[in-house]
Protein backbone atom coordinates (compact mmCIF):
# COMPACT_ATOMS: atom_id res chain seq x y z
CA UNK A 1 86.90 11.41 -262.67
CA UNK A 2 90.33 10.96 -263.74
CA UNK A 3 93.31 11.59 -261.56
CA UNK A 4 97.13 12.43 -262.48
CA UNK A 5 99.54 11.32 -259.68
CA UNK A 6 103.14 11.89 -261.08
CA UNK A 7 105.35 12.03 -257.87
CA UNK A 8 104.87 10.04 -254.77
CA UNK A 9 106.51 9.10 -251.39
CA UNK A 10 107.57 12.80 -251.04
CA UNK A 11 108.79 14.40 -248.08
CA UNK A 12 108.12 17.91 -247.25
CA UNK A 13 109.94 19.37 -243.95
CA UNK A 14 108.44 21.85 -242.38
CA UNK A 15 105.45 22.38 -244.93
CA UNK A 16 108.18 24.29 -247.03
CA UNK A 17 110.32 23.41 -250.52
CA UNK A 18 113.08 24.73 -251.26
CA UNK A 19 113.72 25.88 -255.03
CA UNK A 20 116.01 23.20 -255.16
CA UNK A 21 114.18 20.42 -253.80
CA UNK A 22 111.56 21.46 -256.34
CA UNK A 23 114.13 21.61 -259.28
CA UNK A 24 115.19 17.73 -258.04
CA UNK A 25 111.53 16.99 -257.83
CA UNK A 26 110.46 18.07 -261.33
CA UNK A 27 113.57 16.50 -263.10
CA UNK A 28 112.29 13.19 -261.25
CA UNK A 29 109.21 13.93 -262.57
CA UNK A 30 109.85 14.14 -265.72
CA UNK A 31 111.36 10.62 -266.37
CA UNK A 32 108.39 8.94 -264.40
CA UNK A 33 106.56 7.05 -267.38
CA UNK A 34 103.31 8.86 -267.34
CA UNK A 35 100.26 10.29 -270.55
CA UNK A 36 102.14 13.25 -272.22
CA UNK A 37 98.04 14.27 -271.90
CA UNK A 38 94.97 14.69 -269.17
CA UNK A 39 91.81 14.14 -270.35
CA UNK A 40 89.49 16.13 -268.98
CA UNK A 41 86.18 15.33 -267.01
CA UNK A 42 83.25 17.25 -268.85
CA UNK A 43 81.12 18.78 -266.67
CA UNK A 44 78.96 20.24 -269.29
CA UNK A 45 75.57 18.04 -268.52
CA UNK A 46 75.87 18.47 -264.74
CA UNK A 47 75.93 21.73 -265.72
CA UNK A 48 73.16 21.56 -268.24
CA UNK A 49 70.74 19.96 -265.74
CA UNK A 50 71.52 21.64 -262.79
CA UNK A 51 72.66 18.12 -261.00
CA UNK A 52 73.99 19.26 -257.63
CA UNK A 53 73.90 16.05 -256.41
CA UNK A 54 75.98 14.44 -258.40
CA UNK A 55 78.50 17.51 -258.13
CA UNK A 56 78.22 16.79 -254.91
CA UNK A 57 79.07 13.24 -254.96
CA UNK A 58 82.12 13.74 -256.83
CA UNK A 59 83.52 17.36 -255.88
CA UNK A 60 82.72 17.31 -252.23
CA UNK A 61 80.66 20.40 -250.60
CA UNK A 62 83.42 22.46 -250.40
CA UNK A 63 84.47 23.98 -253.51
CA UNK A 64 86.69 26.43 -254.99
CA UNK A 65 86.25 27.11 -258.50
CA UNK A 66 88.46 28.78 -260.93
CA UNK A 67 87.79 29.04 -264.43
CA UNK A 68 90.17 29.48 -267.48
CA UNK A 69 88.17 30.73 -270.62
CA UNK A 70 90.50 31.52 -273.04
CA UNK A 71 90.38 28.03 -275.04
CA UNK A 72 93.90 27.81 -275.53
CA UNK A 73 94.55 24.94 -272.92
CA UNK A 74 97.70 26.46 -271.31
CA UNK A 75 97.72 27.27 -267.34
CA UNK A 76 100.65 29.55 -266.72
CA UNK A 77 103.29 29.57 -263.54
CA UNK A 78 101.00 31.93 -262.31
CA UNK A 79 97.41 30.81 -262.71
CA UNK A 80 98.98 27.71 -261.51
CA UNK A 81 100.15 29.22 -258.34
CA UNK A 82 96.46 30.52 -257.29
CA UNK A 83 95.51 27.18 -258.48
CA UNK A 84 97.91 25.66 -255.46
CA UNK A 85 98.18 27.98 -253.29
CA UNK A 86 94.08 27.63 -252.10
CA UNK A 87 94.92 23.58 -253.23
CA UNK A 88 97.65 24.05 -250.32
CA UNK A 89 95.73 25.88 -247.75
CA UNK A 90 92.58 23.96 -247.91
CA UNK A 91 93.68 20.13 -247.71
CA UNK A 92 90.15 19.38 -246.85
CA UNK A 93 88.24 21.24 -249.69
CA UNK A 94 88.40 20.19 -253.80
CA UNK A 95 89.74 22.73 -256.26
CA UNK A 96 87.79 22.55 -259.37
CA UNK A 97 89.61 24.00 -262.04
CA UNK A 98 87.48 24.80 -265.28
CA UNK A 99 89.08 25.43 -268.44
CA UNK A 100 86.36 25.74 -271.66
CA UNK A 101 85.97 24.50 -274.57
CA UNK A 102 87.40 23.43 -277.28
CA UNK A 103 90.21 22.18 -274.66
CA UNK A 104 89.07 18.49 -273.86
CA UNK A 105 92.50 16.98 -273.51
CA UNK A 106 95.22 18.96 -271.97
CA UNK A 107 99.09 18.50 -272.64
CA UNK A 108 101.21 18.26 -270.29
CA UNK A 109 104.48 18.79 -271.90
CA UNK A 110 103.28 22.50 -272.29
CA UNK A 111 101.93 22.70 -269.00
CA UNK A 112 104.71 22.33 -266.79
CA UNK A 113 103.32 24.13 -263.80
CA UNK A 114 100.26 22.23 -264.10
CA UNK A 115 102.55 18.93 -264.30
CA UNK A 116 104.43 19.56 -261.59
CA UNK A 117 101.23 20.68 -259.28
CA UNK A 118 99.33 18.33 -260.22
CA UNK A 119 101.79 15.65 -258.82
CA UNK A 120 101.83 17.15 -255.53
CA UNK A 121 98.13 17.48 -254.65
CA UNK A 122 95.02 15.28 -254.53
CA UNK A 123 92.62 17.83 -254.29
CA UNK A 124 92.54 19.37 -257.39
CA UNK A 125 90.88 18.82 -260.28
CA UNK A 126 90.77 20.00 -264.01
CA UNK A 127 87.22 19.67 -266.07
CA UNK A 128 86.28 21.34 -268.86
CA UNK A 129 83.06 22.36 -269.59
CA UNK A 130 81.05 23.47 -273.30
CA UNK A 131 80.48 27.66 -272.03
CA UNK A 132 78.22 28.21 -274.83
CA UNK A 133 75.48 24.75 -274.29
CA UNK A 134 75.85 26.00 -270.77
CA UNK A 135 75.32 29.85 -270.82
CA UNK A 136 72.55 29.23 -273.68
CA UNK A 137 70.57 26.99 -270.72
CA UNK A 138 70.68 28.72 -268.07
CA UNK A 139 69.31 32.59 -267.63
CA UNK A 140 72.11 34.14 -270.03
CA UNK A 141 70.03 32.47 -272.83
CA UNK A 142 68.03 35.73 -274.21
CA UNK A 143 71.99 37.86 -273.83
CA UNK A 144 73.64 35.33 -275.35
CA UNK A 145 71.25 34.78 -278.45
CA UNK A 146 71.84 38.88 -278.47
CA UNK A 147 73.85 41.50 -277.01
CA UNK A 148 76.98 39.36 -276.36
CA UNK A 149 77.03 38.20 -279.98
CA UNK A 150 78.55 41.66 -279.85
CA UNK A 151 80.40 41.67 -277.29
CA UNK A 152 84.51 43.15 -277.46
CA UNK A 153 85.19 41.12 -274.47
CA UNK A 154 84.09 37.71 -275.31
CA UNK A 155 86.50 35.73 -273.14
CA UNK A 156 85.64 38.02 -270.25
CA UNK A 157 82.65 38.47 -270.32
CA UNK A 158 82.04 34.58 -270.41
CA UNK A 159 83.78 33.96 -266.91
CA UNK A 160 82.06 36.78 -266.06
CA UNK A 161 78.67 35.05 -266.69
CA UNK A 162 79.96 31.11 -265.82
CA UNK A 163 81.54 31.95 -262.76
CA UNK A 164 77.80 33.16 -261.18
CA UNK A 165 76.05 30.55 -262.97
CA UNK A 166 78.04 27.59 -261.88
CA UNK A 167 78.34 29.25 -258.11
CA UNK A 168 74.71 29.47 -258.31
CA UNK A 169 73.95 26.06 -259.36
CA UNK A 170 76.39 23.98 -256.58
CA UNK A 171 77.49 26.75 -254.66
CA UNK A 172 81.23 26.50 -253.41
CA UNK A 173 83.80 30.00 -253.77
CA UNK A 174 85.17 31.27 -256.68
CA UNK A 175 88.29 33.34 -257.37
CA UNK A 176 90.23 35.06 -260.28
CA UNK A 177 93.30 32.73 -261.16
CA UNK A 178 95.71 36.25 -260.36
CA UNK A 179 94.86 35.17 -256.19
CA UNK A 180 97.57 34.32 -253.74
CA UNK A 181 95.99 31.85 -250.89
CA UNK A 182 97.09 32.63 -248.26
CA UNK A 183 95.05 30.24 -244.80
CA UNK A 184 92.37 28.07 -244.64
CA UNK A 185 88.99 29.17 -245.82
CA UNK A 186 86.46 27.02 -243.41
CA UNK A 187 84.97 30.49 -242.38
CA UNK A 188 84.04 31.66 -245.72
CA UNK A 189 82.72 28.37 -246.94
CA UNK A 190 80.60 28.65 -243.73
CA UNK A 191 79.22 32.35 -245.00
CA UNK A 192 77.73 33.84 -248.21
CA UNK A 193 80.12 36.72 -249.32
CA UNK A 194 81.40 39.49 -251.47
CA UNK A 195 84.75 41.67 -251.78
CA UNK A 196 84.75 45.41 -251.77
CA UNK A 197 87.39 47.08 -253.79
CA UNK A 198 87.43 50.72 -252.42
CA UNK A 199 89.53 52.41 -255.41
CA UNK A 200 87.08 51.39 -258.06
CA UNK A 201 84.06 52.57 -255.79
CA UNK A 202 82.17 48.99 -256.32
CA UNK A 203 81.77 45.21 -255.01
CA UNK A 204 84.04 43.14 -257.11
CA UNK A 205 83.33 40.04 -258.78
CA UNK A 206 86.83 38.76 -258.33
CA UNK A 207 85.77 36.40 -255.39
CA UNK A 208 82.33 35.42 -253.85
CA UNK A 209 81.15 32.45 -252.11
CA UNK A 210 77.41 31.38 -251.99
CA UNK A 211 75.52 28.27 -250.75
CA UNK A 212 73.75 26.91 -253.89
CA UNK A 213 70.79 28.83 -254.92
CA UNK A 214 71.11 31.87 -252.76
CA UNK A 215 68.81 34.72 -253.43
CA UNK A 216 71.08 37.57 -253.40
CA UNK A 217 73.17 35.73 -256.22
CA UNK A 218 70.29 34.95 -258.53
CA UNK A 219 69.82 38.73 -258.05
CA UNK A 220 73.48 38.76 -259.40
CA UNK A 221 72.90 36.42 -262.06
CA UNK A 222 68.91 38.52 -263.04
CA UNK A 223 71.08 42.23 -263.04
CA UNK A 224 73.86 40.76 -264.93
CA UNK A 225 71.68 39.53 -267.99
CA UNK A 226 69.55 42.77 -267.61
CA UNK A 227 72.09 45.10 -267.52
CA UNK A 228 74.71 43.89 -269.95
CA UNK A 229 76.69 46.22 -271.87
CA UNK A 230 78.90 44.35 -274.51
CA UNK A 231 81.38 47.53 -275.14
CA UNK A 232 81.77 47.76 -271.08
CA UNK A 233 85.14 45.75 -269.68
CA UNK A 234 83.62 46.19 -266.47
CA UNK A 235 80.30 44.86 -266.79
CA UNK A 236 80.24 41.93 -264.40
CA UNK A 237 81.80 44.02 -261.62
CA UNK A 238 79.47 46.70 -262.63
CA UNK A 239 76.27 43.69 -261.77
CA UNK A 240 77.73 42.80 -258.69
CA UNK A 241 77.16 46.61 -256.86
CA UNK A 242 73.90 47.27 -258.83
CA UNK A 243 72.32 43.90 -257.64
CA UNK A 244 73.30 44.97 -253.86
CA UNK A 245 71.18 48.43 -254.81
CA UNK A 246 67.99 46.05 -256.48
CA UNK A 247 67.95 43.50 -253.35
CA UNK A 248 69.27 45.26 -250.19
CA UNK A 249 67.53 48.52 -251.04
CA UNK A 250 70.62 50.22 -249.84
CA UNK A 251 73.67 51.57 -251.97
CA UNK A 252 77.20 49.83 -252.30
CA UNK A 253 78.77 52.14 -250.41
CA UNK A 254 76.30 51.81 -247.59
CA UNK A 255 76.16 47.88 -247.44
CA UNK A 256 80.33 47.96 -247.27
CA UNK A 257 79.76 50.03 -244.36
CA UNK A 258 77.61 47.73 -242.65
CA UNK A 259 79.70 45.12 -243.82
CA UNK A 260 76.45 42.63 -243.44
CA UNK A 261 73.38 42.31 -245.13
CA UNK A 262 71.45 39.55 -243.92
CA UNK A 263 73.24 36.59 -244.49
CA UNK A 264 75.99 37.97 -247.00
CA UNK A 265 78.90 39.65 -245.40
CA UNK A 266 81.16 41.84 -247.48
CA UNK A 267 84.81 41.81 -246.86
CA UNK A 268 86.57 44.84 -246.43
CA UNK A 269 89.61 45.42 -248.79
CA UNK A 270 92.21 43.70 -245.92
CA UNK A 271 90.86 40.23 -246.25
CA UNK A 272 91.15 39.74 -249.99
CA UNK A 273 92.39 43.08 -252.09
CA UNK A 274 94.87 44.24 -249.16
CA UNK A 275 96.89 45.79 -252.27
CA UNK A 276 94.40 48.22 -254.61
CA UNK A 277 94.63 47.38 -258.42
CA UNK A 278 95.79 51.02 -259.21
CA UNK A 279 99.47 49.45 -256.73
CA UNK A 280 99.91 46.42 -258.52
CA UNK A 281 103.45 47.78 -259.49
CA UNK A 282 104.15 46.87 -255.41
CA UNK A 283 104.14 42.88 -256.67
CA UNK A 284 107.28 43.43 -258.81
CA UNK A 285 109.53 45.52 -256.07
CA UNK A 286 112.64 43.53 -255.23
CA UNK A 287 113.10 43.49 -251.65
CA UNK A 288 109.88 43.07 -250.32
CA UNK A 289 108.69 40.87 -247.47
CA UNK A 290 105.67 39.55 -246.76
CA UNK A 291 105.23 40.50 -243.01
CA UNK A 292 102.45 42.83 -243.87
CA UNK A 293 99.93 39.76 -244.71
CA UNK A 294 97.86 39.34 -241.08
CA UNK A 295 94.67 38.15 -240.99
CA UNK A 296 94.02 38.38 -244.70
CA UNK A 297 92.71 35.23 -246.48
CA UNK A 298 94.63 35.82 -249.65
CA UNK A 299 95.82 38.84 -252.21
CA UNK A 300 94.68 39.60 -255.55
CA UNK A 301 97.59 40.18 -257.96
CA UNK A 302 95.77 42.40 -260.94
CA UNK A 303 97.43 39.93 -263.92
CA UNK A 304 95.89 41.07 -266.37
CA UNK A 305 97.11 45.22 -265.65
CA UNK A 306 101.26 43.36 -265.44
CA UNK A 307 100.61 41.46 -268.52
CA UNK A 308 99.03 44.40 -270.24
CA UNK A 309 102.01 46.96 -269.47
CA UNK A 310 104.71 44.41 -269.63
CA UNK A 311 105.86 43.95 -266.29
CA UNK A 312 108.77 41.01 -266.45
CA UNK A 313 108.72 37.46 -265.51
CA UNK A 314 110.16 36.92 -262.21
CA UNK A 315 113.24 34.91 -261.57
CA UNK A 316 113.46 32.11 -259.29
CA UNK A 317 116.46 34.03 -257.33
CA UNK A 318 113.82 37.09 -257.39
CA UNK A 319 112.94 38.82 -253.83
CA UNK A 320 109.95 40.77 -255.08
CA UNK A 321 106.49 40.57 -253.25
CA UNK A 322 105.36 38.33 -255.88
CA UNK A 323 107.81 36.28 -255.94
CA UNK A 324 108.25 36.05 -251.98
CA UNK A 325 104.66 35.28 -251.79
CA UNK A 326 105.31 32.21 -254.61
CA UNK A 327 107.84 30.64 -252.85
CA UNK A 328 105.81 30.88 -249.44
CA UNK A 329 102.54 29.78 -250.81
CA UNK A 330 102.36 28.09 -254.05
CA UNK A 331 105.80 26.66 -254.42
CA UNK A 332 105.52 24.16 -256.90
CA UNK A 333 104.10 26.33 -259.68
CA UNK A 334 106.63 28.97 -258.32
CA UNK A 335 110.09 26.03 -258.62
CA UNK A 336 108.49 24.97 -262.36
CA UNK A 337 110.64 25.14 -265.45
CA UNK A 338 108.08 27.47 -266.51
CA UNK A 339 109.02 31.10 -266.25
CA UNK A 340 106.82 33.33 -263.67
């Protein structure tokens, strides 16, 4: 496992950075003499074989995956900041960060975020991992051979299937890379869980934790291969509410009012979706604070509905939500030379 340490002896007062401390910090970081490129640990045969224990070994048991599966081998400001923000909140626990192949060396003069983050935190790692050799053996094989060779979402719907796969084969908990972290997550590594989102009617699949081979999530994993539809955005989502029906015997709607089912608890839409998906305009209000936050472990940020409707990049000088949230949580990535 290679590690990139660019900046060292830093002092932070207070647990906070200002934008201008971070501005000094990268142009210091820039003249250190270090690889212009990170190669990346492959994690494709762990993955292959199912070898938890050597995960183990090297990741830790307390994991928090993200996964990048667009190929292009560029993290932006913002997948960076729910990169650091859990990296920041959980000292204790390893951030695995998986971008897919063909990326097996990433640059770093195009990833200044990454750069920059990287520098400031030990526990994070970047791997990179072959989706297709992995999806092909595991239970995905007889989909992938078929429906999703006609799939219209192919980059979706392959973190859709990876992110249960590898969760199910070392456990740990995953999120989308559009999260804000906000507190330590030592009671949700210490629980199986799921998040409702109310406005969509469903369970999401935008965060989950699981021990390693939990039952409910190979019930995940079995209803997502089943029940595929390649011309369906929603489709992984979709598995996640009908695979509380097949196991629990009870509807989504019911479980999320229980809130429990056996072992797996489902959080209600204030611990991880406090702002619905159909509000995301809220993020890019100037003037916001961020008083509202409580006992929440973190906010989704709905990305990919901003970067589809062409909601601007957010100034360092900015006093949206988003931005407020940034400078509070993942500063680094936030104080980058690259625009958010």
């Amino acid at each position: 496992m290679q590690r990139l340490t660019l900046i060292t002896n830093v002092v932070i007062f207070g647990g906070v950075i200002s934008l201008y401390y971070v501005s000094i910090i990268e142009m210091i970081s820039v003249e250190l003499p270090v690889s212009k490129t990170l190669p990346l640990f492959d994690l494709t045969n762990l993955a292959v074989k199912r070898n938890h224990d050597e995960f183990r070994t090297i990741f830790g048991s307390r994991v928090i995956v993200f996964i990048e599966t667009s190929g292009s081998g560029r993290l932006s400001s913002r997948q960076m900041c729910a990169v650091e923000s859990a990296a920041k909140s959980n000292p204790d626990a390893q951030v695995v960060l998986v971008v897919t192949y063909p990326v097996l060396v990433i640059s770093l003069e195009n990833n200044p975020a990454l750069r920059l983050v990287l520098g400031f935190y030990n526990n994070i790692n970047v791997v990179t991992l072959n989706a297709t050799k992995v999806l092909l053996s595991s239970d995905f094989k007889i989909v992938m051979e078929t429906k999703f060779k006609h799939s219209q979402h192919p980059i979706i719907f392959t973190s859709d299937f990876l992110r249960v796969w590898l969760v199910l084969t070392f456990g740990g908990v995953y999120f989308d890379l559009d999260f804000v972290i906000f507190k330590d997550l030592t009671a949700l590594f210490e629980k199986s869980f799921v998040v409702h989102t109310p406005s969509a009617g469903r369970i999401s699949n935008c965060a989950f934790g699981f021990r390693r081979e939990h039952p409910f999530l190979q019930e995940i994993v079995t209803t997502s291969a089943r029940d595929f539809d390649p011309t369906v955005y929603a489709s992984g989502p979709f598995a996640f509410s009908n695979a509380v029906s097949r196991f629990f015997g009870v509807s989504a709607d019911t479980a999320v009012t229980l809130g429990q089912m056996e072992d797996v608890c489902i959080l209600n839409q204030t611990q991880l979706t406090p702002i619905d998906y159909t509000a995301f305009k809220v993020f890019f209000a100037e003037g916001a604070d961020v008083d509202w936050i409580g006992e929440g472990y973190g906010v989704h940020t709905w990305n990919q509905l901003s970067k589809n409707r062409g909601d601007p990049k957010l100034a360092h000088n900015s006093t949206a939500l988003y931005a407020n949230l940034a400078r509070r949580f993942c500063p680094t990535a936030f104080g980058s030379s690259d625009p958010f």
